[in-house]
N, C-alpha and C. Protein backbone atom coordinates (compact mmCIF):
# COMPACT_ATOMS: atom_id res chain seq x y z
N UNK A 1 0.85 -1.20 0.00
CA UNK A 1 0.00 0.00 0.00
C UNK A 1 0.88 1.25 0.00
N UNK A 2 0.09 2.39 -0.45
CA UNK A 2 1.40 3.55 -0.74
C UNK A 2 1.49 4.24 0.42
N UNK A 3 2.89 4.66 0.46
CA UNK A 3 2.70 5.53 1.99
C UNK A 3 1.53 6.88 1.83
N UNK A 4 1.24 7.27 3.03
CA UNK A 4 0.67 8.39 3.33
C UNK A 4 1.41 9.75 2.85
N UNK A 5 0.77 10.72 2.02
CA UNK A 5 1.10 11.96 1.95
C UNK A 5 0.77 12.77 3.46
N UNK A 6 2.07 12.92 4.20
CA UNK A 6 1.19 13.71 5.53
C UNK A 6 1.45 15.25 5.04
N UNK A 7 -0.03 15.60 5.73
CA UNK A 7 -0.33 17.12 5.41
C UNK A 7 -0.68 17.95 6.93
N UNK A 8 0.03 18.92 7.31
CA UNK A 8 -0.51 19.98 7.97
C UNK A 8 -1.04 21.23 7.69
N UNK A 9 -2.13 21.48 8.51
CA UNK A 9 -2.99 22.75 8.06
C UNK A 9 -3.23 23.51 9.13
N UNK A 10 -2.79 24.50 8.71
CA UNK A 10 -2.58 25.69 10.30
C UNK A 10 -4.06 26.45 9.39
N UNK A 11 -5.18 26.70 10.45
CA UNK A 11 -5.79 27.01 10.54
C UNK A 11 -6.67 27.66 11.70
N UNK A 12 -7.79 28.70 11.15
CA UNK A 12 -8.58 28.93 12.51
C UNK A 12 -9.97 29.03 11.84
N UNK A 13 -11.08 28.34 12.63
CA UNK A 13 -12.06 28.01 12.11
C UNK A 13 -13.41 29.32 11.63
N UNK A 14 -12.85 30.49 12.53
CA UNK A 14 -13.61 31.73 11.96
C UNK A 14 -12.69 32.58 10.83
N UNK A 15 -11.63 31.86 9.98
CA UNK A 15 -11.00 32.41 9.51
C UNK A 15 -11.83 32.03 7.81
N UNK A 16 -12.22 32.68 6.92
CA UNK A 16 -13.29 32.44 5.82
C UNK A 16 -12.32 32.48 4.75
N UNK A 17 -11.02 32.58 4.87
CA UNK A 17 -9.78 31.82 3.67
C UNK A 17 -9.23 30.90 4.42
N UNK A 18 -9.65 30.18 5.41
CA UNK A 18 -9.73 28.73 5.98
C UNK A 18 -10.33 28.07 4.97
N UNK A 19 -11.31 28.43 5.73
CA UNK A 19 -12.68 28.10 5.17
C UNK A 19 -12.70 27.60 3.88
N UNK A 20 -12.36 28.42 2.73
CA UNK A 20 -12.30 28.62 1.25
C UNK A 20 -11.26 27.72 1.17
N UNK A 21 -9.83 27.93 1.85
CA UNK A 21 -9.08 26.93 1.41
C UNK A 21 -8.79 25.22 1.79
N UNK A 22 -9.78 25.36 3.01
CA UNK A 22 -9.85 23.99 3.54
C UNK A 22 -10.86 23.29 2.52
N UNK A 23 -11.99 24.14 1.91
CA UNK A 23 -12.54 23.22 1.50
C UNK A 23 -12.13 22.79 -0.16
N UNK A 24 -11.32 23.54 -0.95
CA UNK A 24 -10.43 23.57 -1.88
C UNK A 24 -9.55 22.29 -1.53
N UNK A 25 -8.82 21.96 -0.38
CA UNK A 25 -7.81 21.03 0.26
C UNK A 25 -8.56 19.98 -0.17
N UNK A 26 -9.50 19.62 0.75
CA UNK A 26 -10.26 18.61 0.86
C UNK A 26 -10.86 17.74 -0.89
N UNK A 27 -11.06 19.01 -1.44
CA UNK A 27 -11.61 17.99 -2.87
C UNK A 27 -10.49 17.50 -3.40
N UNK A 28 -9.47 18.37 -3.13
CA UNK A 28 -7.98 17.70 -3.99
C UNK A 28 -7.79 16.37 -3.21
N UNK A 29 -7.70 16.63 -1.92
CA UNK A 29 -7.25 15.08 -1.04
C UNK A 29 -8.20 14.35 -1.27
N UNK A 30 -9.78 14.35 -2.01
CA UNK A 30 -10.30 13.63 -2.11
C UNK A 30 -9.92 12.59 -3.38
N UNK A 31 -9.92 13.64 -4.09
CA UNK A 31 -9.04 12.94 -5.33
C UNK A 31 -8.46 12.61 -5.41
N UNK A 32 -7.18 13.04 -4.93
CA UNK A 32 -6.01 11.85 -4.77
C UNK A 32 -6.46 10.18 -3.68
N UNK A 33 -7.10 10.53 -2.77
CA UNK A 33 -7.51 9.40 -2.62
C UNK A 33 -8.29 8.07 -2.99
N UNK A 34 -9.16 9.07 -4.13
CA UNK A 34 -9.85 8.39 -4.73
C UNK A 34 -9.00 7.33 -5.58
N UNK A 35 -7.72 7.68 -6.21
CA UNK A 35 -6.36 7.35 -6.67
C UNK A 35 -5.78 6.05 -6.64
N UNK A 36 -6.38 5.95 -4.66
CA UNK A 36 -5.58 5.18 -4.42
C UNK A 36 -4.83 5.67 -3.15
N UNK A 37 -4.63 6.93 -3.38
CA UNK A 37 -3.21 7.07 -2.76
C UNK A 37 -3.61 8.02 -1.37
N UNK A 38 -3.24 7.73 -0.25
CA UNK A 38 -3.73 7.95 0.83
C UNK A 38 -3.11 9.58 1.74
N UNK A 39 -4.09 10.53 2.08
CA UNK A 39 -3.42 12.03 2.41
C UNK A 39 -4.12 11.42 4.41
N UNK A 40 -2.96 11.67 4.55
CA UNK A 40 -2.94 11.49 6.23
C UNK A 40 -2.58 13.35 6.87
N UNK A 41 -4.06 14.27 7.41
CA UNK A 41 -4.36 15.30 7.65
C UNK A 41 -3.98 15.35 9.30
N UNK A 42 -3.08 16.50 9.79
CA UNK A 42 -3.26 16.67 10.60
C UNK A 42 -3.42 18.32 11.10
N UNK A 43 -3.88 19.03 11.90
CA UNK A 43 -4.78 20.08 12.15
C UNK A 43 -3.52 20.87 13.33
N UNK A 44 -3.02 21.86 12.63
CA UNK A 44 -2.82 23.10 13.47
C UNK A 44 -3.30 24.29 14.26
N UNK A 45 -3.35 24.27 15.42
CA UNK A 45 -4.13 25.45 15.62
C UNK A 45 -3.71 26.95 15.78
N UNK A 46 -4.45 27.84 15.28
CA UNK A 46 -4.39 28.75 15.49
C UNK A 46 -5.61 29.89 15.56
N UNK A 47 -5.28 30.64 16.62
CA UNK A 47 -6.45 31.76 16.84
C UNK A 47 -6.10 33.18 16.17
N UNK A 48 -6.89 33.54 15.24
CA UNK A 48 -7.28 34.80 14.63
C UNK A 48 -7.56 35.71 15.44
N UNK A 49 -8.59 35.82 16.56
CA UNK A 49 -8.29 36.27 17.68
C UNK A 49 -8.35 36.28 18.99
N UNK A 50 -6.82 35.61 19.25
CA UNK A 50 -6.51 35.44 21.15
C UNK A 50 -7.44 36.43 21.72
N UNK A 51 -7.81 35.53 22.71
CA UNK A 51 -8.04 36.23 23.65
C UNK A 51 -9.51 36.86 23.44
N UNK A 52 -9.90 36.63 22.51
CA UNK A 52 -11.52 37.24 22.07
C UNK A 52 -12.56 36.99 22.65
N UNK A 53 -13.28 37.40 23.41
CA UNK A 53 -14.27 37.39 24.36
C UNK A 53 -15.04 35.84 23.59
N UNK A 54 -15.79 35.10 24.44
CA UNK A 54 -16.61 33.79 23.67
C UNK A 54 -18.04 34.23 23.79
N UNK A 55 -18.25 35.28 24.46
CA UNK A 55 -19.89 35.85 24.54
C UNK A 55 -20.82 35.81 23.41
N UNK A 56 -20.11 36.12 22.71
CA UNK A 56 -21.00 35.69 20.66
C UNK A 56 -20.94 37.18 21.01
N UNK A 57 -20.59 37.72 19.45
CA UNK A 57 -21.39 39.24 19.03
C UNK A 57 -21.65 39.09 17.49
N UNK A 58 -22.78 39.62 16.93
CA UNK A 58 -22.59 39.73 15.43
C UNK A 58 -21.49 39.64 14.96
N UNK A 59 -20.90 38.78 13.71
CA UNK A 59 -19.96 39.11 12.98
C UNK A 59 -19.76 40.13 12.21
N UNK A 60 -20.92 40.55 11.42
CA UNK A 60 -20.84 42.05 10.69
C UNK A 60 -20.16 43.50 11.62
N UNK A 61 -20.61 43.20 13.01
CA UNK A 61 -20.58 44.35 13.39
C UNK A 61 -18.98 44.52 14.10
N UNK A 62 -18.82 43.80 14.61
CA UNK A 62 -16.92 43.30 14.89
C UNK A 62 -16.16 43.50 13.95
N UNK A 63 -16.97 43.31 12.65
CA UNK A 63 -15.85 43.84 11.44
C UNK A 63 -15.45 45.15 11.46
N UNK A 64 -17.03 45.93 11.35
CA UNK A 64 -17.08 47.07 10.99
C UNK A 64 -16.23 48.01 12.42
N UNK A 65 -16.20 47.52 13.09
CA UNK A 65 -15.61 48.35 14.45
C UNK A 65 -14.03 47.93 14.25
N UNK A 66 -14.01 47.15 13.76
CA UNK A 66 -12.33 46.75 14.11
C UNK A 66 -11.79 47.43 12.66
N UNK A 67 -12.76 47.07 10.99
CA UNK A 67 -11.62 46.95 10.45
C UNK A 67 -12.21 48.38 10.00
N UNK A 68 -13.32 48.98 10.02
CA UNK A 68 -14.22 50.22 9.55
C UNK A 68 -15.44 49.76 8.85
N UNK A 69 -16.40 50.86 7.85
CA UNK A 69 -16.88 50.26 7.82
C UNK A 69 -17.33 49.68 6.32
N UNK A 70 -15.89 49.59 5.46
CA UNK A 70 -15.87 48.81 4.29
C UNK A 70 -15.77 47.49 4.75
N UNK A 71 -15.72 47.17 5.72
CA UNK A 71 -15.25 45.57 6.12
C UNK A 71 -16.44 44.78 5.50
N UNK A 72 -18.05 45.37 6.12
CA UNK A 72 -18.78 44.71 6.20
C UNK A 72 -19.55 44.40 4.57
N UNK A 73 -18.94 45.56 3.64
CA UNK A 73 -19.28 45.41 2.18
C UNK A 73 -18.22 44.43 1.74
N UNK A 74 -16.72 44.50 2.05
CA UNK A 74 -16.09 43.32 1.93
C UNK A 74 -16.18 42.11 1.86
N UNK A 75 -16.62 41.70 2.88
CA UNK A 75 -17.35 40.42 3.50
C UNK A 75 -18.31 39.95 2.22
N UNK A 76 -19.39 40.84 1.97
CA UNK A 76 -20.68 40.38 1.70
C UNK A 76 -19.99 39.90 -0.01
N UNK A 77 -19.48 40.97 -0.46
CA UNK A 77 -18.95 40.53 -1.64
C UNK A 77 -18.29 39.33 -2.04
N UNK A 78 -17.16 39.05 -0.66
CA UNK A 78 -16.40 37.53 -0.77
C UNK A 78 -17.45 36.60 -1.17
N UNK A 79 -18.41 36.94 -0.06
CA UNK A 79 -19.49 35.84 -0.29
C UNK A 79 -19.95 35.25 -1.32
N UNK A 80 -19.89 36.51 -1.89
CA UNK A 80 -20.85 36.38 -3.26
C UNK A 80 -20.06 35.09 -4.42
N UNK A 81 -18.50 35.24 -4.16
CA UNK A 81 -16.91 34.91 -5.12
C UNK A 81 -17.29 33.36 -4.29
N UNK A 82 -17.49 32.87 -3.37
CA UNK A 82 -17.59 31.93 -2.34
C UNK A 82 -18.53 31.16 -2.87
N UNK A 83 -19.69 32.09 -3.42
CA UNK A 83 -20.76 31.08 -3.59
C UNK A 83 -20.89 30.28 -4.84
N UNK A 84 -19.60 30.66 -5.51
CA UNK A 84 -19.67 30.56 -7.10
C UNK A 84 -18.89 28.51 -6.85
N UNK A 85 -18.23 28.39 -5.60
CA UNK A 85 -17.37 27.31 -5.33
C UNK A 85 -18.01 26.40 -4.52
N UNK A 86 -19.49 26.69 -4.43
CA UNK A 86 -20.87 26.03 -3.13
C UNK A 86 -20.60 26.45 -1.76
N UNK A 87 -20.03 27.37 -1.74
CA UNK A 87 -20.09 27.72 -0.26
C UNK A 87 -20.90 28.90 0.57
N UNK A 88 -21.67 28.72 1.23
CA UNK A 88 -23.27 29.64 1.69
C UNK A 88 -22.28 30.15 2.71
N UNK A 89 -21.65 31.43 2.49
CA UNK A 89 -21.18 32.21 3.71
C UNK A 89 -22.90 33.40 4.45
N UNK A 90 -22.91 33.24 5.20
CA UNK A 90 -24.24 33.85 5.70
C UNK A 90 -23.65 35.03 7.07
N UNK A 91 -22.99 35.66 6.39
CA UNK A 91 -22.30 36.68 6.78
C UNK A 91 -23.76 37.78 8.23
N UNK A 92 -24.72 37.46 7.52
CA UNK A 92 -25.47 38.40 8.34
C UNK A 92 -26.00 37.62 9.37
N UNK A 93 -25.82 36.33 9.33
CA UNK A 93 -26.00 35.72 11.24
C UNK A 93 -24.78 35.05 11.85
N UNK A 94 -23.74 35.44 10.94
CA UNK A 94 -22.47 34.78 11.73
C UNK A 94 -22.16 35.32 13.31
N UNK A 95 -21.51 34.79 14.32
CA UNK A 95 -21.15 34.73 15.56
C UNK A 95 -19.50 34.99 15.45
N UNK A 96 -19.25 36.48 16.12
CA UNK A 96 -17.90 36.41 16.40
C UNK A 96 -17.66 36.09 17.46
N UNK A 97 -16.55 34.95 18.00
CA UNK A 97 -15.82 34.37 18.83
C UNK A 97 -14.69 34.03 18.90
N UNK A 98 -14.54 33.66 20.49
CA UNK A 98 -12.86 33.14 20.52
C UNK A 98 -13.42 31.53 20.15
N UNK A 99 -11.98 31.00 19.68
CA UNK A 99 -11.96 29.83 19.18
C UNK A 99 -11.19 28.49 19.74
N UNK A 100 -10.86 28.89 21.27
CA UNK A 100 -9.93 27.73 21.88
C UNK A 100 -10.66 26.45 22.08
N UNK A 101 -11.74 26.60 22.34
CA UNK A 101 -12.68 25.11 22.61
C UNK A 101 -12.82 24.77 21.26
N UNK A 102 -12.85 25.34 20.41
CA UNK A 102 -13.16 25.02 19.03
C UNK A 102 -11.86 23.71 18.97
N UNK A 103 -11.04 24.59 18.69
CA UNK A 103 -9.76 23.87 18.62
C UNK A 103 -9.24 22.26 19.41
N UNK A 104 -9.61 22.64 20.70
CA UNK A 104 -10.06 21.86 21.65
C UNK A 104 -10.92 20.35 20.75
N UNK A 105 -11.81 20.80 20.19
CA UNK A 105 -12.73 20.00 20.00
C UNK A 105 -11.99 19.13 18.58
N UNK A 106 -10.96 19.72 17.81
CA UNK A 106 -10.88 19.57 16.85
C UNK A 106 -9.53 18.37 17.28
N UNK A 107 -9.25 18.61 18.17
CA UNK A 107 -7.83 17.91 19.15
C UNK A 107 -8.46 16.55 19.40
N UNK A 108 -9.27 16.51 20.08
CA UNK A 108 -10.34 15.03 20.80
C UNK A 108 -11.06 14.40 19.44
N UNK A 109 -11.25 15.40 17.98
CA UNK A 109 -11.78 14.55 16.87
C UNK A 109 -10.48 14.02 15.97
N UNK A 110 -9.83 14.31 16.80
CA UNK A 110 -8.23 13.67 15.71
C UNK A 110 -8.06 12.64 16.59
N UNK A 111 -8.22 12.32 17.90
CA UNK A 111 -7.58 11.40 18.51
C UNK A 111 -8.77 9.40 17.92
N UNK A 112 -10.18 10.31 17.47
CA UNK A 112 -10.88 9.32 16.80
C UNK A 112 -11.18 9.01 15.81
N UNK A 113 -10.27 9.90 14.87
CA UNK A 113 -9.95 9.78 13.58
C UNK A 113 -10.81 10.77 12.69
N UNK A 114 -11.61 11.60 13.58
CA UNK A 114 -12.66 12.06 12.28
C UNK A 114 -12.56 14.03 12.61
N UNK A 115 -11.08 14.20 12.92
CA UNK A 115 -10.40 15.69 12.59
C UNK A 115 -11.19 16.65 11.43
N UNK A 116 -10.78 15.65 10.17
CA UNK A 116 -11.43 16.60 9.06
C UNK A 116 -13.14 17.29 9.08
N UNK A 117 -13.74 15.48 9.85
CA UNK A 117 -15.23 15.84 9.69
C UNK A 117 -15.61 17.26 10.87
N UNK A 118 -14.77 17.01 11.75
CA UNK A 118 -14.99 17.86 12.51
C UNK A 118 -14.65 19.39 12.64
N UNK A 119 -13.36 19.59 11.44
CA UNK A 119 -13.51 20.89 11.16
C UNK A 119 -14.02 21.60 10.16
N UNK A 120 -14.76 20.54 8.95
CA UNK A 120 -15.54 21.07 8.49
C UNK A 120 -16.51 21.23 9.08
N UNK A 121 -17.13 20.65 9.93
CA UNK A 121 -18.59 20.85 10.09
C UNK A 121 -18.69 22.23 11.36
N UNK A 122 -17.11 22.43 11.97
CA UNK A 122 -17.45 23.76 12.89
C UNK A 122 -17.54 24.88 11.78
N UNK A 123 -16.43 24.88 10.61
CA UNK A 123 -16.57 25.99 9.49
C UNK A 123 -17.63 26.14 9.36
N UNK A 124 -18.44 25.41 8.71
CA UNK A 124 -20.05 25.41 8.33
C UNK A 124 -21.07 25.79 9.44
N UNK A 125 -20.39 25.36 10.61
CA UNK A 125 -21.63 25.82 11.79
C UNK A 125 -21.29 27.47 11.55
N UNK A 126 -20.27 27.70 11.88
CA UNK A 126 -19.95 29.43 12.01
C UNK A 126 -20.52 29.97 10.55
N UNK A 127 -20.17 29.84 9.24
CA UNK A 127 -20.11 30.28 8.14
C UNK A 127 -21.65 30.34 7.76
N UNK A 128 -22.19 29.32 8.07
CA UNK A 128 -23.44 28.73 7.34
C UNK A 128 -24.39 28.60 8.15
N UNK A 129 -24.63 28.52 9.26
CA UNK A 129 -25.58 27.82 10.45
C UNK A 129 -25.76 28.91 11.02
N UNK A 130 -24.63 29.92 11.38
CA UNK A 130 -25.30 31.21 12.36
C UNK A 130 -24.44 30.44 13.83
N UNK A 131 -24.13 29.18 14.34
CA UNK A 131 -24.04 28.50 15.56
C UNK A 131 -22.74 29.41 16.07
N UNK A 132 -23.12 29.74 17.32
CA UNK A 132 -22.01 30.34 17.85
C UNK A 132 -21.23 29.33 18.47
N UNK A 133 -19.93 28.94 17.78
CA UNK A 133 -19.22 27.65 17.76
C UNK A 133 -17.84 28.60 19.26
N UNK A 134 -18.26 29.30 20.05
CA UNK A 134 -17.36 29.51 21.30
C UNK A 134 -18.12 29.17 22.31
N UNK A 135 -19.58 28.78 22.23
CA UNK A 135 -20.34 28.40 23.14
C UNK A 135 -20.07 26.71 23.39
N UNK A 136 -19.88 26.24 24.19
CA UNK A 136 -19.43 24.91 24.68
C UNK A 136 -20.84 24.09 24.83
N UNK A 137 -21.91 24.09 24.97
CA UNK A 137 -23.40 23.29 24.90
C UNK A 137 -22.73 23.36 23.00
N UNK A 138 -22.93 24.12 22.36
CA UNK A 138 -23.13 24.25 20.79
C UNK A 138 -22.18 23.25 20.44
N UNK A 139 -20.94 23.69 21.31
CA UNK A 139 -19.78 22.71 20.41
C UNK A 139 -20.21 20.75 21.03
N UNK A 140 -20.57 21.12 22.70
CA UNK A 140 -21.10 19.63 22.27
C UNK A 140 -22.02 18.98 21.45
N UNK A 141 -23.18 19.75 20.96
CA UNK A 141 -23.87 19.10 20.12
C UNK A 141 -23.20 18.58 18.84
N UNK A 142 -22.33 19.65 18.35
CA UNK A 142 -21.98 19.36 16.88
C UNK A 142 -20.78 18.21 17.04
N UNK A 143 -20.29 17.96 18.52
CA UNK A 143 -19.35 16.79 18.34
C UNK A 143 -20.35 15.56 18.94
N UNK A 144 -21.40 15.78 19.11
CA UNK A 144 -22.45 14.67 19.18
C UNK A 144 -22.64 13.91 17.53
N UNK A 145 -22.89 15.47 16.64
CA UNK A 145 -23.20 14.87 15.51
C UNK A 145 -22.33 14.45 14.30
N UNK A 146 -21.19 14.43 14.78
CA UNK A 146 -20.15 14.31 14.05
C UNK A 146 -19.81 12.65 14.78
N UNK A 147 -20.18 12.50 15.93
CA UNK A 147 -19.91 10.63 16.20
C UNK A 147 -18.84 11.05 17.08
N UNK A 148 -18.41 11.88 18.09
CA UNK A 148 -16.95 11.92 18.92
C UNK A 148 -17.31 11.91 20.22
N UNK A 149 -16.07 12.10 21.11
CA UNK A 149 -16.62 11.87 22.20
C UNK A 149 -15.50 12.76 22.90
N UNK A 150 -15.86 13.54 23.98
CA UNK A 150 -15.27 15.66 24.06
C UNK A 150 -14.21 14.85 25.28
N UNK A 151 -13.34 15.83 25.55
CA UNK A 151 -12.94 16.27 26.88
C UNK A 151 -11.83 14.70 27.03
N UNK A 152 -10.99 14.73 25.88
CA UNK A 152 -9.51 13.93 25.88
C UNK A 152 -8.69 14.34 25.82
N UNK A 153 -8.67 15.58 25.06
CA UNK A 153 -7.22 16.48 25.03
C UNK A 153 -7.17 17.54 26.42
N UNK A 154 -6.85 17.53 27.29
CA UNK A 154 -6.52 19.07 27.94
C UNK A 154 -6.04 20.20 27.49
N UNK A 155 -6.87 21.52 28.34
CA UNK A 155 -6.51 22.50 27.49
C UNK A 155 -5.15 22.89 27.70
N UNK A 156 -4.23 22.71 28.59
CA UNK A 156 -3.04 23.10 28.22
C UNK A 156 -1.86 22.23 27.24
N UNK A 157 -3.04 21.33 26.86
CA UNK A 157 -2.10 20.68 25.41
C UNK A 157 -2.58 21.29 24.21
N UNK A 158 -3.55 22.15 24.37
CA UNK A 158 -3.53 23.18 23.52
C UNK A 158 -3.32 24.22 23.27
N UNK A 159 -3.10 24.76 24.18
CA UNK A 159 -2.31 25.94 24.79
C UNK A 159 -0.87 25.53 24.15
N UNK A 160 -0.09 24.80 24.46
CA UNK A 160 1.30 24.29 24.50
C UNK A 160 1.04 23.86 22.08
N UNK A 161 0.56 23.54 21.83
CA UNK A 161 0.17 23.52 20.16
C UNK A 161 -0.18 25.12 19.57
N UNK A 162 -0.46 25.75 20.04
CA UNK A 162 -1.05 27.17 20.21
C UNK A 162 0.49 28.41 19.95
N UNK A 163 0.91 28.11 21.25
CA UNK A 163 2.51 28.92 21.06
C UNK A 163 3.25 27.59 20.45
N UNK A 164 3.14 26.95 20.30
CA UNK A 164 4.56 25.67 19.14
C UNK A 164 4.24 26.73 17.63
N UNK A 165 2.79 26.62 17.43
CA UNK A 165 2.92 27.47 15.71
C UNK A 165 2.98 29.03 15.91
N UNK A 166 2.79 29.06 16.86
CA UNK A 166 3.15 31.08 17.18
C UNK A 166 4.86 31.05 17.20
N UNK A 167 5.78 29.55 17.87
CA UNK A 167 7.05 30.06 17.44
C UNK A 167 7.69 30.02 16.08
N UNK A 168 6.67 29.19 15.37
CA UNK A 168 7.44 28.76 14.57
C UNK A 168 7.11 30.15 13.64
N UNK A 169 6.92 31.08 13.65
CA UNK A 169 6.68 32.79 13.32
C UNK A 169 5.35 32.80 12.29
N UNK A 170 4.23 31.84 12.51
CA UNK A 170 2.96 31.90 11.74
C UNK A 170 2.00 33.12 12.42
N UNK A 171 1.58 34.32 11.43
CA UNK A 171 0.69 35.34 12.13
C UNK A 171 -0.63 35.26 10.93
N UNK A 172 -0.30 34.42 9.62
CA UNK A 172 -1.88 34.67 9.14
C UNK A 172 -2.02 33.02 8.89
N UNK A 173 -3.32 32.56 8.56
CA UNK A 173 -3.81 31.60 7.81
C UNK A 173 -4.55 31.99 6.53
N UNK A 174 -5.00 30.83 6.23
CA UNK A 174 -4.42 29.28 5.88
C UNK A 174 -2.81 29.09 5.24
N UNK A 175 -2.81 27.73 6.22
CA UNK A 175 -1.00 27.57 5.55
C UNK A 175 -0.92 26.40 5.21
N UNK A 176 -0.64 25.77 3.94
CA UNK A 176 -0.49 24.19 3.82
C UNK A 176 0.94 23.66 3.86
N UNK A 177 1.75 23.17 4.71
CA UNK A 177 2.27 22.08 5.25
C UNK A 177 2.36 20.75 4.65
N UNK A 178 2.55 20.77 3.08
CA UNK A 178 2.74 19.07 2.74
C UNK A 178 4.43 19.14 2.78
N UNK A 179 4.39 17.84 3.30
CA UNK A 179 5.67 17.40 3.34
C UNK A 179 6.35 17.27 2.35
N UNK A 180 7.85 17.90 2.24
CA UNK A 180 8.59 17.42 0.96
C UNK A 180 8.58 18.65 0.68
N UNK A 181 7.51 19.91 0.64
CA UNK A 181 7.59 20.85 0.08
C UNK A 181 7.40 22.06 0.59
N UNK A 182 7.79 23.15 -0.05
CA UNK A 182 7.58 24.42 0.71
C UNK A 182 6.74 24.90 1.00
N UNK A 183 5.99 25.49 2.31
CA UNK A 183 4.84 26.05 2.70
C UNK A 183 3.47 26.86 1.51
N UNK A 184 2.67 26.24 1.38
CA UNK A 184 1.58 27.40 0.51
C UNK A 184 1.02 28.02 1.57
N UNK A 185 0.80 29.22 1.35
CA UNK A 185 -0.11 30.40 2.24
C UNK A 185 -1.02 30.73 1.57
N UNK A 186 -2.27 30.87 2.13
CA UNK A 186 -3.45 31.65 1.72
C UNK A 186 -4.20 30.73 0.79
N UNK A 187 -5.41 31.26 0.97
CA UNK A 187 -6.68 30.11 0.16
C UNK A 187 -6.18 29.47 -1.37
N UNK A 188 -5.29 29.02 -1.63
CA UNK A 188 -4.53 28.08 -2.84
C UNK A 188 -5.78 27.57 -3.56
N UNK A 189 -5.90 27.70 -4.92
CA UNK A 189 -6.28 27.02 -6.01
C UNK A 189 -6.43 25.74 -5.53
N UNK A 190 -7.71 24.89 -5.87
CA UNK A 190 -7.75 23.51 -5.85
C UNK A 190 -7.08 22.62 -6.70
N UNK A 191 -6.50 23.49 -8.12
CA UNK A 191 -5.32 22.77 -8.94
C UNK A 191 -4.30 22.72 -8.42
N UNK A 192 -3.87 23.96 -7.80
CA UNK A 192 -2.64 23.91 -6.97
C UNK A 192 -2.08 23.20 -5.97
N UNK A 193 -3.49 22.75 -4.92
CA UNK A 193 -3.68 22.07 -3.63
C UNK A 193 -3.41 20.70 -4.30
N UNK A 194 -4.01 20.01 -5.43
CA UNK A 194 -4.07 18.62 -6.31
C UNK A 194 -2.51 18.38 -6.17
N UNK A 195 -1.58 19.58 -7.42
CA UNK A 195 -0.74 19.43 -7.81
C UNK A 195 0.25 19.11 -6.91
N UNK A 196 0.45 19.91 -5.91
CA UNK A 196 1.11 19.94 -4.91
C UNK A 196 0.96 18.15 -3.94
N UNK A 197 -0.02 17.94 -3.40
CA UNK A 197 -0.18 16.51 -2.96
C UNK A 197 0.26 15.43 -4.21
N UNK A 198 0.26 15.85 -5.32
CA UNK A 198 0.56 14.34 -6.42
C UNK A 198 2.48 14.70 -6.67
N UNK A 199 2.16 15.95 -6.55
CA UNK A 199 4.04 15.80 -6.21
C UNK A 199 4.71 15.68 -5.00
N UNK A 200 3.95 15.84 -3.67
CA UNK A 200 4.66 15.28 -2.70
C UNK A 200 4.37 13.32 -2.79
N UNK A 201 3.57 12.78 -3.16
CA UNK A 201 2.88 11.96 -3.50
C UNK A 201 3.99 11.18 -4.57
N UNK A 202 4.78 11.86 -5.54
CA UNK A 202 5.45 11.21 -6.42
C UNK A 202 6.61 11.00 -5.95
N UNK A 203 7.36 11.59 -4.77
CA UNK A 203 8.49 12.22 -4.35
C UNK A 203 8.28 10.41 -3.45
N UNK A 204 7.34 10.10 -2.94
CA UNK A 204 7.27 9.26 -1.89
C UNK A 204 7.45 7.88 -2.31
N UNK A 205 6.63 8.21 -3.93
CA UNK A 205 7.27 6.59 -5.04
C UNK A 205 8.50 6.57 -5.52
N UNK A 206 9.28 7.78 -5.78
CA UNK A 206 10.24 7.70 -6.22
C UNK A 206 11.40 6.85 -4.61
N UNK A 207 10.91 7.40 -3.53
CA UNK A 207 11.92 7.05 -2.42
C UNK A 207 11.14 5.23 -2.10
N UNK A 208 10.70 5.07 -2.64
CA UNK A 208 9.98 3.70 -2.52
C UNK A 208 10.23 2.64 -3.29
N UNK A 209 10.39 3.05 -4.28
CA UNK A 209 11.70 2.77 -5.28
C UNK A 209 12.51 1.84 -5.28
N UNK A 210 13.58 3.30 -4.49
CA UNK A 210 14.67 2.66 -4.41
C UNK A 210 14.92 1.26 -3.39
């Protein structure tokens, strides 16, 4: 059987070129798997913003205060570029939050194998659902419905994963991490995301080889 392409993905789940590029990731790794050839995912965390209150506030309106108030025409427009790729960003009931339980949650769905299902489906709760995914009842439901089971990882093993990618000098997402090759930043082409896995992917037959 062929070895595993391992892939890391520094991400944060209210981050919407996550979002865009995780789900770009995912059809390529689907394909290559479909292949045959097996992408073994593992999940970086990172927070967009430490320290961010988990109370829920509108997302529109957090924009507009932090970034002014083109943010919130910004937004709506991505959406629009978003929706052309099936993705329902619903910008006007999104929940801004901190994201450590998120993460948390995403830690305890890797330890049962179902990481990916589980960070798509928080993207989609935040992006698409309106669910304020910093509320801990919310996040247990959605790791109810994803098949997991909460509260294996401790939080200072996430804490301690948290500053490991803050040293390694990461300040934006999405970052793809395939092995063999040099870092991609930012929401990457799904040809690109393909290309990139069938050449770390070729690199692994060639050493198999020998």
């Amino acid at each position: 059987m062929p070895k595993s392409v391992k892939v890391h993905l520094v991400m944060d789940v209210i981050c919407v070129h996550s979002y865009l590029g995780y789900t770009r990731f995912a059809r390529a790794a689907d394909r290559l798997r479909a292949e045959g050839l097996p992408v073994a995912v593992e999940f970086l965390p990172f927070e967009l913003a430490p320290g961010a209150p988990a109370d829920g506030r509108p997302l529109l309106g957090v924009l507009e205060q932090t970034f002014g108030p083109q943010a919130a025409a910004g937004a709506l427009a991505f959406a629009e570029r978003a929706a052309g790729e099936g993705l329902r960003l619903e910008y006007g009931k999104a929940i801004a939050t901190g994201t450590f339980d998120a993460h948390r949650l995403i830690a305890d769905a890797a330890r049962q194998g179902k990481a990916e299902l589980m960070a798509e489906r928080l993207f989609r709760a935040h992006f698409t659902d309106g669910l304020h995914i910093g509320d801990l009842a919310t996040l247990a439901r959605l790791a109810a419905k994803v098949g997991i089971t909460t509260g294996h990882v401790p939080s200072q093993e996430v804490r301690a994963r948290l500053d490991r990618v803050r040293r390694l000098g990461i300040t934006g997402v999405p970052i793809f991490l395939i092995e063999g090759l040099a870092p991609l930043t930012g929401s990457q082409t799904e040809t690109t995301l393909l290309a990139a896995l069938r050449q770390a992917a070729s690199t692994k037959g060639e050493h198999r080889d020998h």
